[in-house]
N, C-alpha and C. Protein backbone atom coordinates (compact mmCIF):
# COMPACT_ATOMS: atom_id res chain seq x y z
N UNK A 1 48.32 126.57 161.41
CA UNK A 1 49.55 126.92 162.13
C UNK A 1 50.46 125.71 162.29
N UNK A 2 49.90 124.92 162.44
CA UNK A 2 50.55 122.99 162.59
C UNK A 2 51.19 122.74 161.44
N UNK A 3 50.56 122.92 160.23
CA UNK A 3 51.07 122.86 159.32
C UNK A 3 52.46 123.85 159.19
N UNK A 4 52.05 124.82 159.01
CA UNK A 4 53.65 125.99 159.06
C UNK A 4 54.30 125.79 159.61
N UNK A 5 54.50 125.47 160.75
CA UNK A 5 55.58 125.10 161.77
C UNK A 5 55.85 124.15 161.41
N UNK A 6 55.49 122.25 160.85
CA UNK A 6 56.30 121.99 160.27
C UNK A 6 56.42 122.14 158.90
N UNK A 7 56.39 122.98 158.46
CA UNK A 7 57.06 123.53 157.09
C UNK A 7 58.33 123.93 157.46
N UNK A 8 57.88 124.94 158.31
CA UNK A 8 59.37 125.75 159.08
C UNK A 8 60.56 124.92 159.44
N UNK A 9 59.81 123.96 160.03
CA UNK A 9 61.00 123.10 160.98
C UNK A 9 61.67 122.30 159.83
N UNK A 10 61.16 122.35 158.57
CA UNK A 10 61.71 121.32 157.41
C UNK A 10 62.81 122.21 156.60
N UNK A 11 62.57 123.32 156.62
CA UNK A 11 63.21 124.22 156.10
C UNK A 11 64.48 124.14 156.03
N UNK A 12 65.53 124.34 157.30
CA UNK A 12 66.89 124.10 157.33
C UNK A 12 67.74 123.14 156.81
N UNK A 13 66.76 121.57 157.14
CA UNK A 13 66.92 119.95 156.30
C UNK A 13 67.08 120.50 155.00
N UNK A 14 66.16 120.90 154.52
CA UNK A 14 66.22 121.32 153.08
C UNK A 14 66.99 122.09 152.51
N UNK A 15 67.50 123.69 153.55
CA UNK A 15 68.83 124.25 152.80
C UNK A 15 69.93 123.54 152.36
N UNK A 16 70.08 122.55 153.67
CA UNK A 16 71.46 122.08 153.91
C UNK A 16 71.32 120.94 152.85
N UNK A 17 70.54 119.94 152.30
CA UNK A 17 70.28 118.95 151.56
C UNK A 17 70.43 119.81 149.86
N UNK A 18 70.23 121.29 149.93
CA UNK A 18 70.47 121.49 148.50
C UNK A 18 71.57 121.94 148.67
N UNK A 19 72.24 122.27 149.65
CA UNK A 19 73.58 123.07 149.62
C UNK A 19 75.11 121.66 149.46
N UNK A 20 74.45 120.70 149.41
CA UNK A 20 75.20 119.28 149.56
C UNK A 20 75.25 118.72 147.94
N UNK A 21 74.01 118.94 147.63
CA UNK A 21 73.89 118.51 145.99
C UNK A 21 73.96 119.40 145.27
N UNK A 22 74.37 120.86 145.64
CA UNK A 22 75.54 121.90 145.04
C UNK A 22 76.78 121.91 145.16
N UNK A 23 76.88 121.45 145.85
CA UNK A 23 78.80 121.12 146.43
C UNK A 23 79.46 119.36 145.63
N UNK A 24 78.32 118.89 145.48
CA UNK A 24 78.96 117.50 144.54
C UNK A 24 79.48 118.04 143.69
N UNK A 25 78.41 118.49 142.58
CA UNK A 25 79.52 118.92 141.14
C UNK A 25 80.49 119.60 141.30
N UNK A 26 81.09 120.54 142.56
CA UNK A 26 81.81 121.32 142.60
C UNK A 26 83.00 120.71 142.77
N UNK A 27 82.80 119.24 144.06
CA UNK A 27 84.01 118.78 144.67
C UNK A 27 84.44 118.10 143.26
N UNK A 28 83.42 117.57 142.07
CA UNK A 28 83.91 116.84 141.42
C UNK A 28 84.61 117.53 140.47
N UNK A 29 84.43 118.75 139.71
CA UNK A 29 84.58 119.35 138.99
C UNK A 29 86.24 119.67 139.51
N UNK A 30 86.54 120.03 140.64
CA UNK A 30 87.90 120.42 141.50
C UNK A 30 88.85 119.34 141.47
N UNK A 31 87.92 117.84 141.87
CA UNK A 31 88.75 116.73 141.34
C UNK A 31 89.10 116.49 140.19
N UNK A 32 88.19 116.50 139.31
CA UNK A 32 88.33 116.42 138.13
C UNK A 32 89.45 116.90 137.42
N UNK A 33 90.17 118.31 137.25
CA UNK A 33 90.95 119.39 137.33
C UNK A 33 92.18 119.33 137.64
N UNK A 34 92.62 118.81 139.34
CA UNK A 34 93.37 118.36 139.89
C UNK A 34 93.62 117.01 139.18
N UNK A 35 92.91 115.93 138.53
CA UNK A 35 93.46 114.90 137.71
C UNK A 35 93.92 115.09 136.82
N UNK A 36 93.31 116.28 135.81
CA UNK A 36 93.85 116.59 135.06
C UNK A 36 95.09 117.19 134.70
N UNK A 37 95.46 117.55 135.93
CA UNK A 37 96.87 118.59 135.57
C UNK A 37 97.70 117.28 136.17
N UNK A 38 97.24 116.09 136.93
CA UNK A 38 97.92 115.53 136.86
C UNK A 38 99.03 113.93 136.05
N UNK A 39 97.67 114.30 135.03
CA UNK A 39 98.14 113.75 133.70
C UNK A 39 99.66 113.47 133.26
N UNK A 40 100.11 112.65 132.86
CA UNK A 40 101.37 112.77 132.27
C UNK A 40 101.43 113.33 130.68
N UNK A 41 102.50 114.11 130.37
CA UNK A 41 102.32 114.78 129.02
C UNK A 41 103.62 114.48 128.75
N UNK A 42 103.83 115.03 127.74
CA UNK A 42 105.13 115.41 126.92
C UNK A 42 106.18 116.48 127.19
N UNK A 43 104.92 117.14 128.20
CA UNK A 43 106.20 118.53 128.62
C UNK A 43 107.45 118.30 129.46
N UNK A 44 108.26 118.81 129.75
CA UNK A 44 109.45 118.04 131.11
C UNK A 44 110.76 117.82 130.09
N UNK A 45 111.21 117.78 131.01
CA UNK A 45 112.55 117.56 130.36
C UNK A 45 113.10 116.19 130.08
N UNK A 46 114.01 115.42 129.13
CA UNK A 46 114.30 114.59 128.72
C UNK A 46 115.46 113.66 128.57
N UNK A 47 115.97 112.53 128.88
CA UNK A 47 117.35 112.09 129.05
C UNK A 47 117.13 111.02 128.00
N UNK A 48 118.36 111.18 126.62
CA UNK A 48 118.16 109.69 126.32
C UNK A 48 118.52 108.49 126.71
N UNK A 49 118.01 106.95 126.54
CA UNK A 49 118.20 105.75 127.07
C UNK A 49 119.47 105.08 126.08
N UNK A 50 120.48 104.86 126.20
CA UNK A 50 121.28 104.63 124.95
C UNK A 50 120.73 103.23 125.24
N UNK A 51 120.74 101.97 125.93
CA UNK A 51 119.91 100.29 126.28
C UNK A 51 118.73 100.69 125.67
N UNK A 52 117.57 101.33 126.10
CA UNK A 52 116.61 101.19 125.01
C UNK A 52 116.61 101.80 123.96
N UNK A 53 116.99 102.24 123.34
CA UNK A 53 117.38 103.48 122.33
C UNK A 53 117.71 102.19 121.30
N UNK A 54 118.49 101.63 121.87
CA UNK A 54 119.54 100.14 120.84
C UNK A 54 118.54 99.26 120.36
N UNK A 55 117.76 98.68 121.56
CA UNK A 55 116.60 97.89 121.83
C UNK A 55 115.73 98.02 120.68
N UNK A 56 115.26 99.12 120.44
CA UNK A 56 114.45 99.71 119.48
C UNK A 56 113.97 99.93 118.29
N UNK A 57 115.61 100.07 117.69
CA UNK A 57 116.05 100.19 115.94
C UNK A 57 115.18 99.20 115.35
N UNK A 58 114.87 99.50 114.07
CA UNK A 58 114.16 98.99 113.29
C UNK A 58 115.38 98.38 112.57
N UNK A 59 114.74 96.99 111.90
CA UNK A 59 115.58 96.78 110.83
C UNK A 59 115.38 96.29 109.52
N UNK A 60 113.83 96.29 109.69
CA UNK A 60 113.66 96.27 108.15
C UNK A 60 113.62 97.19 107.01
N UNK A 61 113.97 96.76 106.25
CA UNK A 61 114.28 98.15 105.04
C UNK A 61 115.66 98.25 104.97
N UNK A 62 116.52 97.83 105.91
CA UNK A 62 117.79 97.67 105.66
C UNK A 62 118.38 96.70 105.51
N UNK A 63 119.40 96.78 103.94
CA UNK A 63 120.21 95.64 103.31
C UNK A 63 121.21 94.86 103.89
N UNK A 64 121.19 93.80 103.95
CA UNK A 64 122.91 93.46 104.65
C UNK A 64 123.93 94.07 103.83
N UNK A 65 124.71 94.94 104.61
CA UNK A 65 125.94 95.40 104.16
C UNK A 65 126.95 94.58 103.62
N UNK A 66 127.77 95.61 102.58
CA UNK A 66 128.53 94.90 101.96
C UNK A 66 129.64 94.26 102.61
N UNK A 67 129.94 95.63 103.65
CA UNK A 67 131.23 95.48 104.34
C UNK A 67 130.83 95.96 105.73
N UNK A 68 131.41 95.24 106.94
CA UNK A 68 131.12 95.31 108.07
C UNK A 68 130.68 97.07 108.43
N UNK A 69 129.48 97.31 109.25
CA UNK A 69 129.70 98.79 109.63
C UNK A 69 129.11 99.92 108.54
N UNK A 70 129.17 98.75 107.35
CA UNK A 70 128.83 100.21 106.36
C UNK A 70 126.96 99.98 105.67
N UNK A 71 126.15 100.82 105.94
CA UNK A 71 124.63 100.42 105.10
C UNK A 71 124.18 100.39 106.36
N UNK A 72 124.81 100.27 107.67
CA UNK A 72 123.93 99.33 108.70
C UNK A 72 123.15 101.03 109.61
N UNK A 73 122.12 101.07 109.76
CA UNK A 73 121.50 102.44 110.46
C UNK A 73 122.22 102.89 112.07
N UNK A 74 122.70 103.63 112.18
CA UNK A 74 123.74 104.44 113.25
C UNK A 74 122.93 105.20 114.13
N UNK A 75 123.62 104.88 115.88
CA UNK A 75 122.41 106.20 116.56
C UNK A 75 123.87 106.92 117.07
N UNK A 76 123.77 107.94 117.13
CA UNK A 76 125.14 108.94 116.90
C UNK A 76 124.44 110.10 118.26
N UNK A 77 125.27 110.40 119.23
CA UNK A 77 124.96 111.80 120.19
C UNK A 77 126.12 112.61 120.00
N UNK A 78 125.86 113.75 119.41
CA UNK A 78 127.34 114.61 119.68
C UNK A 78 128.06 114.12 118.64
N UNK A 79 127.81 113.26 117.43
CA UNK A 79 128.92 112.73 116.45
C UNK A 79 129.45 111.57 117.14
N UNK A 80 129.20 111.18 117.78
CA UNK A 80 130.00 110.10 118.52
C UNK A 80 128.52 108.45 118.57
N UNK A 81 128.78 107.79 117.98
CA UNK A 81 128.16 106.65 118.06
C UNK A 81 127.44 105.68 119.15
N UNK A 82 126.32 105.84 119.46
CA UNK A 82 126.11 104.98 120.68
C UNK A 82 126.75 103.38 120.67
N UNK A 83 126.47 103.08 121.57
CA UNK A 83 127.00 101.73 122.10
C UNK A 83 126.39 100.85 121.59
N UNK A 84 126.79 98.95 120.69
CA UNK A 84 125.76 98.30 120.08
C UNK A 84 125.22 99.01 118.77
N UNK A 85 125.48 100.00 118.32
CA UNK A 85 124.20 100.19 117.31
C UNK A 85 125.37 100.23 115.86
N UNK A 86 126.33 99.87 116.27
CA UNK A 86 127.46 99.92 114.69
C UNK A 86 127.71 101.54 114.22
N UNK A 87 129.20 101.44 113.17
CA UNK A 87 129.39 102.11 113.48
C UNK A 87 128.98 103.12 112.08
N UNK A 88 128.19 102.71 111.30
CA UNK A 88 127.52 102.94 109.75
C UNK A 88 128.10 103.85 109.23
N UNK A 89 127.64 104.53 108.21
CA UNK A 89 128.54 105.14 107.59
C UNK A 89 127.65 106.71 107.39
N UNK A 90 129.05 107.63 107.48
CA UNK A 90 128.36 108.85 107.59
C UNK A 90 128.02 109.66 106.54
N UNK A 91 127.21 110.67 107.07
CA UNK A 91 127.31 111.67 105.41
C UNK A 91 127.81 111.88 104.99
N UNK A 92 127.78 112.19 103.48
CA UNK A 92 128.59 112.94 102.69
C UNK A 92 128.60 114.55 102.86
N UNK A 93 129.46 114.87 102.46
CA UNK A 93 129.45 116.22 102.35
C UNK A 93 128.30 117.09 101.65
N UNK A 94 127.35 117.84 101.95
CA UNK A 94 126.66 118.75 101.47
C UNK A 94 125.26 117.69 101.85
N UNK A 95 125.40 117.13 102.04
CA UNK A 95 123.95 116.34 102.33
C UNK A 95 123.44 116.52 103.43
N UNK A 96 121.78 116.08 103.32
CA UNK A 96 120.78 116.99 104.24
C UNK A 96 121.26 116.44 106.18
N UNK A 97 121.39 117.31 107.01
CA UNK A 97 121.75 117.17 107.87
C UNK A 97 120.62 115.82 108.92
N UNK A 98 121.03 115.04 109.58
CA UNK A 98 119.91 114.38 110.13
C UNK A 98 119.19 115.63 111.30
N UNK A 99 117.74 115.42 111.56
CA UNK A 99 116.79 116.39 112.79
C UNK A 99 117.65 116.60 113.74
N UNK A 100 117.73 117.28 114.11
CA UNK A 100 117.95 117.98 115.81
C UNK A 100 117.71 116.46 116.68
N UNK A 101 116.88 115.99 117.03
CA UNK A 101 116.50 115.11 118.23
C UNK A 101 117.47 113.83 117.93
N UNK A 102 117.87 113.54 116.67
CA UNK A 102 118.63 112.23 116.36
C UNK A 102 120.18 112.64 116.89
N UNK A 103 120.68 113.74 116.88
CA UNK A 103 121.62 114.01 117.38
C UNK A 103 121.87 115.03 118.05
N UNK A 104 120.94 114.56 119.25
CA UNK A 104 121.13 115.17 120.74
C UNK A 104 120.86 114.02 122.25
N UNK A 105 121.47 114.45 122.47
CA UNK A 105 121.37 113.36 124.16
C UNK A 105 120.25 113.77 125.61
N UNK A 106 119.87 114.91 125.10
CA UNK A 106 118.93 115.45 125.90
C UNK A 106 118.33 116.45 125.52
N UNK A 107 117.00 116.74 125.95
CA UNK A 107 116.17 117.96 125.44
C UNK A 107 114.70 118.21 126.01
N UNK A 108 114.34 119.17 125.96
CA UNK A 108 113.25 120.06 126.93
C UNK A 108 112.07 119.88 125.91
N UNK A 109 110.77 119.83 126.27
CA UNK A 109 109.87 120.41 125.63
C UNK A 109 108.78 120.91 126.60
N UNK A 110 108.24 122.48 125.85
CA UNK A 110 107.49 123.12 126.67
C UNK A 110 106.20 123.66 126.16
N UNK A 111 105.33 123.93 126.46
CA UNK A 111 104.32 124.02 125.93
C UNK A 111 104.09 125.68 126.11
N UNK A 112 104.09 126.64 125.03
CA UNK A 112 104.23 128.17 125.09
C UNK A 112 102.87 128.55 124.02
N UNK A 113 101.88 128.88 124.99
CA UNK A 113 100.41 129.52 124.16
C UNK A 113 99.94 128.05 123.24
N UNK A 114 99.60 128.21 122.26
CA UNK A 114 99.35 127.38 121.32
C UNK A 114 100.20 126.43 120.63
N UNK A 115 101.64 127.17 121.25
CA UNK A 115 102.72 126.10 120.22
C UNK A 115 103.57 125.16 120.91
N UNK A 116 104.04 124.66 120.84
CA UNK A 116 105.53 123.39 121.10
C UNK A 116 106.27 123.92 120.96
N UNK A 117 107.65 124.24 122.06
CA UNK A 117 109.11 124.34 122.22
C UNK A 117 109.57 123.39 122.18
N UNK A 118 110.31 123.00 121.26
CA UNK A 118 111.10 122.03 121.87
C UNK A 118 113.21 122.41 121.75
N UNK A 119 113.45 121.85 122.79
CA UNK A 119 115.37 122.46 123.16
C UNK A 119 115.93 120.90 123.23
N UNK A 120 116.69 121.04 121.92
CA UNK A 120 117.21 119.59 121.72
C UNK A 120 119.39 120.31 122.55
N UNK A 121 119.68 119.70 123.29
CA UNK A 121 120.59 120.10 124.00
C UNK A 121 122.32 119.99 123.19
N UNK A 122 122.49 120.88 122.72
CA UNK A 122 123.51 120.68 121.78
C UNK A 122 123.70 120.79 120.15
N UNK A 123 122.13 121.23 120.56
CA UNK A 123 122.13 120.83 118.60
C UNK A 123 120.93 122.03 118.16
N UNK A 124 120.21 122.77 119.03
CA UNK A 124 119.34 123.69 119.21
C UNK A 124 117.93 123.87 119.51
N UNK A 125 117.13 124.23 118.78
CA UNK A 125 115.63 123.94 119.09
C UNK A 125 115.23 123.93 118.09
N UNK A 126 113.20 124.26 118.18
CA UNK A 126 112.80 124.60 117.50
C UNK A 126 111.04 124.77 118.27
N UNK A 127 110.11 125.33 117.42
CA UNK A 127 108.72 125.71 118.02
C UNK A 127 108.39 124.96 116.53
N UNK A 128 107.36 124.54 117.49
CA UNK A 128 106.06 124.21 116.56
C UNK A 128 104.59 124.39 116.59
N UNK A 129 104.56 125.12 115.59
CA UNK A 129 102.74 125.51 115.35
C UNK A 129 101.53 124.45 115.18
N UNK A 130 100.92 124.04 115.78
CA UNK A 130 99.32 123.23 115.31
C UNK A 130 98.79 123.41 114.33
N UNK A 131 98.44 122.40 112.94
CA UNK A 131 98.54 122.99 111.75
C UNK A 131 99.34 122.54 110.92
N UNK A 132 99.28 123.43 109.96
CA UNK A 132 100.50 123.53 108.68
C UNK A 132 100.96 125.29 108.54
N UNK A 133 102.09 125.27 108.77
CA UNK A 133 102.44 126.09 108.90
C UNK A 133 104.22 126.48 108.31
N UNK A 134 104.05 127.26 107.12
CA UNK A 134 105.26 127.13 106.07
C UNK A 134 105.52 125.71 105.52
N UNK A 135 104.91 125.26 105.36
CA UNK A 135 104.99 123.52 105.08
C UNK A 135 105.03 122.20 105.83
N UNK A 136 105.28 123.10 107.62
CA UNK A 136 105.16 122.08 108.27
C UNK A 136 104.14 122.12 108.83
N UNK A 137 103.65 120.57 108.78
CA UNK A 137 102.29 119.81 109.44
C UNK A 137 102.55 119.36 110.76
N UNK A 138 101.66 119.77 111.68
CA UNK A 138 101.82 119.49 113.16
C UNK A 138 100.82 119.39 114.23
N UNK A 139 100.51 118.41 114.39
CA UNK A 139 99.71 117.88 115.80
C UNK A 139 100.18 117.42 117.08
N UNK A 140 99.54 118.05 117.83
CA UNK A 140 100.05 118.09 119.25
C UNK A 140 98.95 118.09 120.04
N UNK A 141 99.13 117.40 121.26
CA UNK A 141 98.16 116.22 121.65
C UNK A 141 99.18 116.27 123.13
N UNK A 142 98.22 115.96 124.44
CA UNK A 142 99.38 115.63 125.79
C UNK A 142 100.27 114.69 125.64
N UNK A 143 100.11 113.32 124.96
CA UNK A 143 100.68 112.46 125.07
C UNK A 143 101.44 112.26 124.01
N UNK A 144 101.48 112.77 122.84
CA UNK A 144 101.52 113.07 121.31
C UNK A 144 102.18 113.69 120.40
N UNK A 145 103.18 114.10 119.56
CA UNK A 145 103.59 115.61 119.06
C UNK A 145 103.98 114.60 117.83
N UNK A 146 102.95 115.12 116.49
CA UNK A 146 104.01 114.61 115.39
C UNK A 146 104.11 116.03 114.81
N UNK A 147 105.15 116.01 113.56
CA UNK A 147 105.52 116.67 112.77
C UNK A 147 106.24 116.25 111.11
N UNK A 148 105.88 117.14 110.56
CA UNK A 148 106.50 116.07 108.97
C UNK A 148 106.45 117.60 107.86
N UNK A 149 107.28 117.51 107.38
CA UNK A 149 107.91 118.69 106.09
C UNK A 149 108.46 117.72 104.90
N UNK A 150 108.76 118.58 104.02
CA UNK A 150 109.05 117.81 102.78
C UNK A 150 110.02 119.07 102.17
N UNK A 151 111.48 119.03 102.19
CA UNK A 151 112.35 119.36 101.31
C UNK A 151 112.54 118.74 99.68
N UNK A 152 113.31 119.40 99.38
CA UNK A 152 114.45 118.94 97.63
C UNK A 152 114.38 117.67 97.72
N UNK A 153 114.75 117.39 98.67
CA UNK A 153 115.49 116.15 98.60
C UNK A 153 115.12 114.65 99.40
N UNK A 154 114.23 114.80 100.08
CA UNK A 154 113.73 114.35 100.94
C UNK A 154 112.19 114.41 101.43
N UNK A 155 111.73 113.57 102.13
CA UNK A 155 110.16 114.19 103.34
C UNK A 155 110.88 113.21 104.83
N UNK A 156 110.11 114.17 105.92
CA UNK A 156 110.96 114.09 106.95
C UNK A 156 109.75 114.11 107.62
N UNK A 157 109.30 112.77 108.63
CA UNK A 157 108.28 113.15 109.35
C UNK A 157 108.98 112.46 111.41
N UNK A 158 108.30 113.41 111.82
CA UNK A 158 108.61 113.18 113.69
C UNK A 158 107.83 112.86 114.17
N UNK A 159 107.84 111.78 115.18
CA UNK A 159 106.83 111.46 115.92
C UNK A 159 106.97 111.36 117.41
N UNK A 160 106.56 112.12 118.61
CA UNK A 160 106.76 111.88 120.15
C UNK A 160 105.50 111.19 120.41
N UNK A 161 106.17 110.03 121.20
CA UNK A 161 105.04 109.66 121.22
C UNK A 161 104.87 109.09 123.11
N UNK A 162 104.46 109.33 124.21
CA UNK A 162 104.70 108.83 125.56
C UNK A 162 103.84 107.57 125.72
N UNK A 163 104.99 106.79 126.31
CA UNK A 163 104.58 105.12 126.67
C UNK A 163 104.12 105.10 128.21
N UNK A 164 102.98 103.72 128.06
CA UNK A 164 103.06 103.55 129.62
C UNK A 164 104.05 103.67 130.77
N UNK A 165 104.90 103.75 130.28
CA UNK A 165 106.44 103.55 131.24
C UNK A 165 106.63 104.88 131.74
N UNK A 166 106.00 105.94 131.39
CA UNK A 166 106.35 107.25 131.25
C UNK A 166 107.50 107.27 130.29
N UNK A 167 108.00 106.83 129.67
CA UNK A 167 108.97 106.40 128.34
C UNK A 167 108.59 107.47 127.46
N UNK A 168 109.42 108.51 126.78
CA UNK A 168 109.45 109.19 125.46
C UNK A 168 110.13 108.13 124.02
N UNK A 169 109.19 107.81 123.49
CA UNK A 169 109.44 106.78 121.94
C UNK A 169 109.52 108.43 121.11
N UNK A 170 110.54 108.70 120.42
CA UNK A 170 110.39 109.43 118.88
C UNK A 170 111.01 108.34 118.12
N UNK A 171 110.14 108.48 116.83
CA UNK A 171 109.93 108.09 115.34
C UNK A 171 110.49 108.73 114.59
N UNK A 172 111.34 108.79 113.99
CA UNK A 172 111.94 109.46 112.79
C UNK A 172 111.81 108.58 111.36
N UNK A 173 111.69 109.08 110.94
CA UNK A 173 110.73 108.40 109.29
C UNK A 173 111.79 109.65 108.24
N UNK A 174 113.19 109.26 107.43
CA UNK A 174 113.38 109.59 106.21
C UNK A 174 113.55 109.42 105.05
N UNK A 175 112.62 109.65 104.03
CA UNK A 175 112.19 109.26 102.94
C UNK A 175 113.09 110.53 101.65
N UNK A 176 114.17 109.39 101.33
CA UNK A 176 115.05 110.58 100.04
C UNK A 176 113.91 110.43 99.25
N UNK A 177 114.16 111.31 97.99
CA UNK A 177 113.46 111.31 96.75
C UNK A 177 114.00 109.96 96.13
N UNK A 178 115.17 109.66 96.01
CA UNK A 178 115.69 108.81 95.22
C UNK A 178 116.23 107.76 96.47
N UNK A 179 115.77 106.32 96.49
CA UNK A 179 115.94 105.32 97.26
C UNK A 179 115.27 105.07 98.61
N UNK A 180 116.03 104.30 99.15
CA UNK A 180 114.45 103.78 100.16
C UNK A 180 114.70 104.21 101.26
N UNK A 181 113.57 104.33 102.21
CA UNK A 181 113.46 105.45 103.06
C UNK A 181 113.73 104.37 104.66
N UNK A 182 114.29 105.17 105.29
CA UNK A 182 114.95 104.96 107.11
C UNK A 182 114.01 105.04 107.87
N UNK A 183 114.10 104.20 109.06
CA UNK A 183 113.23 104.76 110.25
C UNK A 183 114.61 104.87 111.35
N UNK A 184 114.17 105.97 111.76
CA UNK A 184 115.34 105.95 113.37
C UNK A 184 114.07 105.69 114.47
N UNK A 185 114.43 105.43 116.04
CA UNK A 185 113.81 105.83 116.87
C UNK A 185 114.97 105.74 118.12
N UNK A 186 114.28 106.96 118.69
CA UNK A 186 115.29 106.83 119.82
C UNK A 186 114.13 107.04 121.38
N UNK A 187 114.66 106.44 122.58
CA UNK A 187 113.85 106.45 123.86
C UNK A 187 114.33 107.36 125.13
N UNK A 188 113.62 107.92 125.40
CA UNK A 188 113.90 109.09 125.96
C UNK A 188 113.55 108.77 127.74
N UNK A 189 114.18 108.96 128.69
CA UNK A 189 113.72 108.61 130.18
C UNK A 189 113.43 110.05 130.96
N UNK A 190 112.12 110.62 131.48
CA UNK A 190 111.89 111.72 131.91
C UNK A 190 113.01 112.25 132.62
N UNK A 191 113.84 113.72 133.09
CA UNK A 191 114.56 113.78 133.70
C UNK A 191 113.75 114.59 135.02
N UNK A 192 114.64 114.67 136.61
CA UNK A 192 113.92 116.05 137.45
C UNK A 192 114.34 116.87 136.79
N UNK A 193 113.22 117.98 137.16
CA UNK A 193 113.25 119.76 136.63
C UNK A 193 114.88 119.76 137.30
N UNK A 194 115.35 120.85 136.06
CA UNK A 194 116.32 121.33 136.07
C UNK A 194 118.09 120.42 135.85
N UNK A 195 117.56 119.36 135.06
CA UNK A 195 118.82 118.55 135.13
C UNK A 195 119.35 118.84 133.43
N UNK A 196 118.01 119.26 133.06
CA UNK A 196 118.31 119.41 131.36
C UNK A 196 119.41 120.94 131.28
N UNK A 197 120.63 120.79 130.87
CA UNK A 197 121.05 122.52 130.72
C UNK A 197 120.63 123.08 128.79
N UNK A 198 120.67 124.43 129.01
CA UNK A 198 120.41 124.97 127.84
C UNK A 198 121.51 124.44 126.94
N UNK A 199 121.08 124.66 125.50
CA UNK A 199 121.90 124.40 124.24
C UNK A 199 123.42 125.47 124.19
């Protein structure tokens, strides 16, 4: 009977001692979760930096121009030329248009089921599939989004890429068939919800 009774009396110690080392994995699992959503991603809306945007340009691969302004790589919003970056020379007529993101000043990206929205503000959108899909190749990743196709005339690859800064870096990489191939990049500063307006 000495014995049972303290069995008994141990009993409750013991619910409560497993009901504690059931509740760890739980609190952690909840934390865990809660860190996770609080991750920084790619989704959110977007303002470009025209100072770092300038900062940025690559310049190798490009020739010294013949004549001031002309050969030299251009960051253009709206057709209109940013500040510092010269004033280069534009397309010709019938030639392949530059991406959506190189000439836009702001833009959304959202994450819808499996794919990438992205709303370049002024210039339109587009979704992207994970995969290859009609020719375009695409990985997407929280911190991450490339993309790359290959026209007539050209291969065209995108890269988002998020910096410690919370900073949006895209990569633009265009490679004509005939002559040597560009890098753009432009830097993007997170905006608050709702500052981005539709296209």
């Amino acid at each position: 009977m000495t014995i049972f009774a303290e069995q008994s009396s141990l009993s409750p110690a013991r619910v409560l001692l497993t009901a504690l080392l059931m509740a760890v994995p739980l609190t952690w699992a909840l934390s865990s979760t809660a860190a996770e959503s609080e991750k920084p991603t790619l989704v959110g809306g977007w303002q470009i930096d025209d100072a770092l945007t300038a900062d940025v340009q690559p310049v190798e691969g490009h020739k010294k121009p013949r004549f001031e302004g002309i050969g030299m790589p251009s960051i253009s919003v709206n057709g209109m030329p940013l500040p510092g970056t010269g004033g280069g020379a534009q397309p010709t007529t019938g030639s392949a248009r530059d991406p959506k993101v190189l000439r836009c000043s702001a833009m959304t990206i959202e994450s819808v089921g499996d794919n990438v929205h992205l709303t370049y503000v002024g210039t339109g959108s587009e979704t992207l599939t994970p995969g290859t899909v009609q020719g375009v190749k695409t990985r997407w990743r929280e911190r991450s989004l490339t993309s790359s196709y290959e026209t007539t005339s050209r291969k065209v690859s995108k890269r988002f890429e998020l910096q410690k800064d919370d900073t949006l870096l895209v990569t633009v990489k265009l490679k004509p068939r005939s002559g040597p191939s560009v890098t753009h990049k432009r830097v993007f500063r997170r905006n608050a919800p709702g500052l981005v307006s539709a296209p």
